[in-house]
Protein backbone atom coordinates (compact mmCIF):
# COMPACT_ATOMS: atom_id res chain seq x y z
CA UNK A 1 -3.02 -27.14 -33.42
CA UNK A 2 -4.75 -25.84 -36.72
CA UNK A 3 -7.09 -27.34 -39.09
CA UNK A 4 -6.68 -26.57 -42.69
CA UNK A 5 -9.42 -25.86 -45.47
CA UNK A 6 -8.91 -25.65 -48.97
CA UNK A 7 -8.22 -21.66 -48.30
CA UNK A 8 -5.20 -22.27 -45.73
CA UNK A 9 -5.68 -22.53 -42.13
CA UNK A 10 -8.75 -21.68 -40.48
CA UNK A 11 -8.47 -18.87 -38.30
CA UNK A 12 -8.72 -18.43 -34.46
CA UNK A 13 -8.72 -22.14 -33.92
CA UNK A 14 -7.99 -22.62 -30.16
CA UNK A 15 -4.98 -24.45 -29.38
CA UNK A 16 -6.47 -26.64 -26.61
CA UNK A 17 -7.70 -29.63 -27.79
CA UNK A 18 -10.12 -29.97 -25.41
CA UNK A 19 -12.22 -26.79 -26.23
CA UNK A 20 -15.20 -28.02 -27.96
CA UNK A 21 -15.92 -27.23 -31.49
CA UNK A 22 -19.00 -25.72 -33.67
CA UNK A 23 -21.00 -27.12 -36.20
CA UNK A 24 -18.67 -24.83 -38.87
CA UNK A 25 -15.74 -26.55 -37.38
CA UNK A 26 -16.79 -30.07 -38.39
CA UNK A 27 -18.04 -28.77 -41.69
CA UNK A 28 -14.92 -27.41 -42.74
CA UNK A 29 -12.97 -30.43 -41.73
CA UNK A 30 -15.77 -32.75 -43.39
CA UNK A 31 -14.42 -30.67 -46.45
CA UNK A 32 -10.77 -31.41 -46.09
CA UNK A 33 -12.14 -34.36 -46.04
CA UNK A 34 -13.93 -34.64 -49.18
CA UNK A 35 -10.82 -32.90 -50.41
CA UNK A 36 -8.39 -35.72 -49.88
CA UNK A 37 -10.53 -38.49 -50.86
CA UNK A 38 -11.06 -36.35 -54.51
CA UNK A 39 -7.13 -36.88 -54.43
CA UNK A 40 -7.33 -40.87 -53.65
CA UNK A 41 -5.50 -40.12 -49.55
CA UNK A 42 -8.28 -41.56 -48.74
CA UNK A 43 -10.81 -44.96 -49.44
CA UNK A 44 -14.35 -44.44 -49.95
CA UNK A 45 -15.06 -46.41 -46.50
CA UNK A 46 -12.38 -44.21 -44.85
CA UNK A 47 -14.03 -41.52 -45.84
CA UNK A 48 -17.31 -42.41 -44.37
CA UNK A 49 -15.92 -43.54 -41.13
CA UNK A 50 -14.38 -40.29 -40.87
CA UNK A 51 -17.05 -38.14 -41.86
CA UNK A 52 -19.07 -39.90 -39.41
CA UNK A 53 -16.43 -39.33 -36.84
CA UNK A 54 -16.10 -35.31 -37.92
CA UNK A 55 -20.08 -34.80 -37.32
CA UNK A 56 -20.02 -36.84 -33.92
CA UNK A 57 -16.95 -35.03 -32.52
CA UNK A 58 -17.30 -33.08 -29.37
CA UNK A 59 -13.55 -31.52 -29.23
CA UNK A 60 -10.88 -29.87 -31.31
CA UNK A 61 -8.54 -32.99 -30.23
CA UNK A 62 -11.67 -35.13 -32.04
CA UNK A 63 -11.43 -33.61 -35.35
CA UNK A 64 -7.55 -33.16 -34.94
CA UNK A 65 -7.01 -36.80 -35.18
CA UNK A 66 -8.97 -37.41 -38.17
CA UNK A 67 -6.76 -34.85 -40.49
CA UNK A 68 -3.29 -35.44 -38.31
CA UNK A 69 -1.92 -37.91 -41.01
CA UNK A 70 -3.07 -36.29 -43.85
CA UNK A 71 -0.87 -33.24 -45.68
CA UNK A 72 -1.94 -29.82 -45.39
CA UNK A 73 -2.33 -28.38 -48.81
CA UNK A 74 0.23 -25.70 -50.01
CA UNK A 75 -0.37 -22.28 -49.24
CA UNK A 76 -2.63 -20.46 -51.47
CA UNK A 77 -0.41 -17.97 -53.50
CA UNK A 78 -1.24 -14.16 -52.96
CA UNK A 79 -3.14 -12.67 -55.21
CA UNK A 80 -1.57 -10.16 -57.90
CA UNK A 81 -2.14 -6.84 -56.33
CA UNK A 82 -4.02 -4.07 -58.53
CA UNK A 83 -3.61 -1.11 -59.20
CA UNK A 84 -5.99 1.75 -58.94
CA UNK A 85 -7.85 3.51 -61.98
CA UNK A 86 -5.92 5.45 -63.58
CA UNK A 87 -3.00 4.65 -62.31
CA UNK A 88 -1.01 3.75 -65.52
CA UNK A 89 -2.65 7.28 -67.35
CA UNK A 90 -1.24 8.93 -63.93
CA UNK A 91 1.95 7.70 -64.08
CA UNK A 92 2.57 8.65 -68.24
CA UNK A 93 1.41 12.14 -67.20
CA UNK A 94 4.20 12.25 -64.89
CA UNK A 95 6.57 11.21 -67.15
CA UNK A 96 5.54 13.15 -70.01
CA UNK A 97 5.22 16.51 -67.92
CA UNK A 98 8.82 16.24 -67.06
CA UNK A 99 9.70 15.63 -71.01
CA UNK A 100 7.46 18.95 -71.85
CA UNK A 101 8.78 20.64 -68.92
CA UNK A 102 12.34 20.28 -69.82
CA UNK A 103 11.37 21.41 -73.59
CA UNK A 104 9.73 24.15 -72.96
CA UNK A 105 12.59 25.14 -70.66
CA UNK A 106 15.36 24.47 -73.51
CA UNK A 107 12.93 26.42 -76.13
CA UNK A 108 12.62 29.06 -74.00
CA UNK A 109 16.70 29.40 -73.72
CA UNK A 110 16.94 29.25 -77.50
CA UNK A 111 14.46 31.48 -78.50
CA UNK A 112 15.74 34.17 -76.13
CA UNK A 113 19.55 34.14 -77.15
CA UNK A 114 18.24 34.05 -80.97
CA UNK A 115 16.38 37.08 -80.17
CA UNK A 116 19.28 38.81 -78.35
CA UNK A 117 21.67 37.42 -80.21
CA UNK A 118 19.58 38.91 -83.29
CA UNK A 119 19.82 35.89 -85.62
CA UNK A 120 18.21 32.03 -85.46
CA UNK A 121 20.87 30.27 -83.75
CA UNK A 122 21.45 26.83 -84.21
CA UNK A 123 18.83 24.56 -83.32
CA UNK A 124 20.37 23.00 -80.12
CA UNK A 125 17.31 21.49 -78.05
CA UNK A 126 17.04 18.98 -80.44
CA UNK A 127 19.55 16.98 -79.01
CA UNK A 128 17.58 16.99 -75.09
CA UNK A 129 14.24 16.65 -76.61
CA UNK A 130 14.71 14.37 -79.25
CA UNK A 131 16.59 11.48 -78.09
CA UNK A 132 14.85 11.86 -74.70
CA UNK A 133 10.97 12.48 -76.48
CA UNK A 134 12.11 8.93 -78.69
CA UNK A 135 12.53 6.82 -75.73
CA UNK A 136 9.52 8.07 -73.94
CA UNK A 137 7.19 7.61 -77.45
CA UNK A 138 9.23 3.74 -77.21
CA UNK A 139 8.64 3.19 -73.57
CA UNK A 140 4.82 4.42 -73.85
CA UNK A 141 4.15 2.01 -76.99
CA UNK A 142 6.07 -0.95 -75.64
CA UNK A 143 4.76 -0.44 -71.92
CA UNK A 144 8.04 -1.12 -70.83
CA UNK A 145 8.24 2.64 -68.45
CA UNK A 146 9.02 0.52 -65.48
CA UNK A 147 12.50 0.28 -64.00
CA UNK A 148 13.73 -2.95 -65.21
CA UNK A 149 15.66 -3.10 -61.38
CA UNK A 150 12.71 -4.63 -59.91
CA UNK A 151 12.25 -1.53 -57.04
CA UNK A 152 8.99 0.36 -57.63
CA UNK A 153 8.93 3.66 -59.54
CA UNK A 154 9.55 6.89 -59.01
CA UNK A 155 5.24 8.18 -58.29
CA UNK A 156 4.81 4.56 -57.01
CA UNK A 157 4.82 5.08 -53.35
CA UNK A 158 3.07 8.65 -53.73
CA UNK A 159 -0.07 8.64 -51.85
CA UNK A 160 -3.04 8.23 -54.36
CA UNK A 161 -4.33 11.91 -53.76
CA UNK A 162 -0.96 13.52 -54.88
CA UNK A 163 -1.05 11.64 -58.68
């Protein structure tokens, strides 16, 4: 047995309809109440006989029977979950310090043969850090850094004291 509220079920209800019930127990089904005669379920002098009923009742089985043929409204949908603060800067910083990483790497590489080599080689890096630097400079305008697969990201599931 459960009787429903306009936040879902109410919780711990006992399941034996004889247990008697508290005075928050016939207010919240006084509510569905109200609730379904907002919605027209119910006629104003249905309403009162009920009501009247719900604040008399002695049992669980009592206030049962005055919601059994009525609907239970929908679930209530989740709320969106939210993130932390910071968590968007955190998660650019992790981006970008693999982009800068990876540069500084490749510049490293071509500075050093230039030197040994004893003339300005070609400038190769520019094809790691450029076309990889103009999707991150897209992704971070646009906000679209998420994979697009629908699985969480790579720092997502990182405990909050390690971003």
């Amino acid at each position: 047995m459960a009787l429903w509220s306009a936040g879902g079920t109410i919780e711990n209800v006992p399941t034996d309809p004889r247990y008697r019930c508290a005075d928050v127990d016939r207010d919240q089904t006084v509510e569905q109440l109200r609730e379904h005669f907002v919605v027209g379920r119910l006629t104003p002098e249905e309403f009162d006989e009920r009501t009247d009923a719900a604040y008399a009742a002695k049992t669980f089985g009592d206030l049962t029977a005055l919601v059994e043929d009525l609907p239970a409204p929908p679930e209530p949908e989740p709320p969106a979950p939210i993130e932390p603060r910071g968590a968007e800067a955190r998660r650019q910083l992790a981006v970008w310090s693999g982009w800068m990483s990876t540069s500084m790497v490749c510049l490293t590489i071509w500075g050093l043969m230039s030197l040994v080599i004893g003339h300005v080689m070609p400038f190769w890096p520019v094809f790691v850090i450029g076309p990889w630097g103009a999707v991150l400079v897209a992704r971070t305008i646009t906000g679209t850094h998420r994979p697009t697969n629908g699985r969480p990201g790579r720092y997502d599931d990182w405990p909050d004291n390690w971003r």
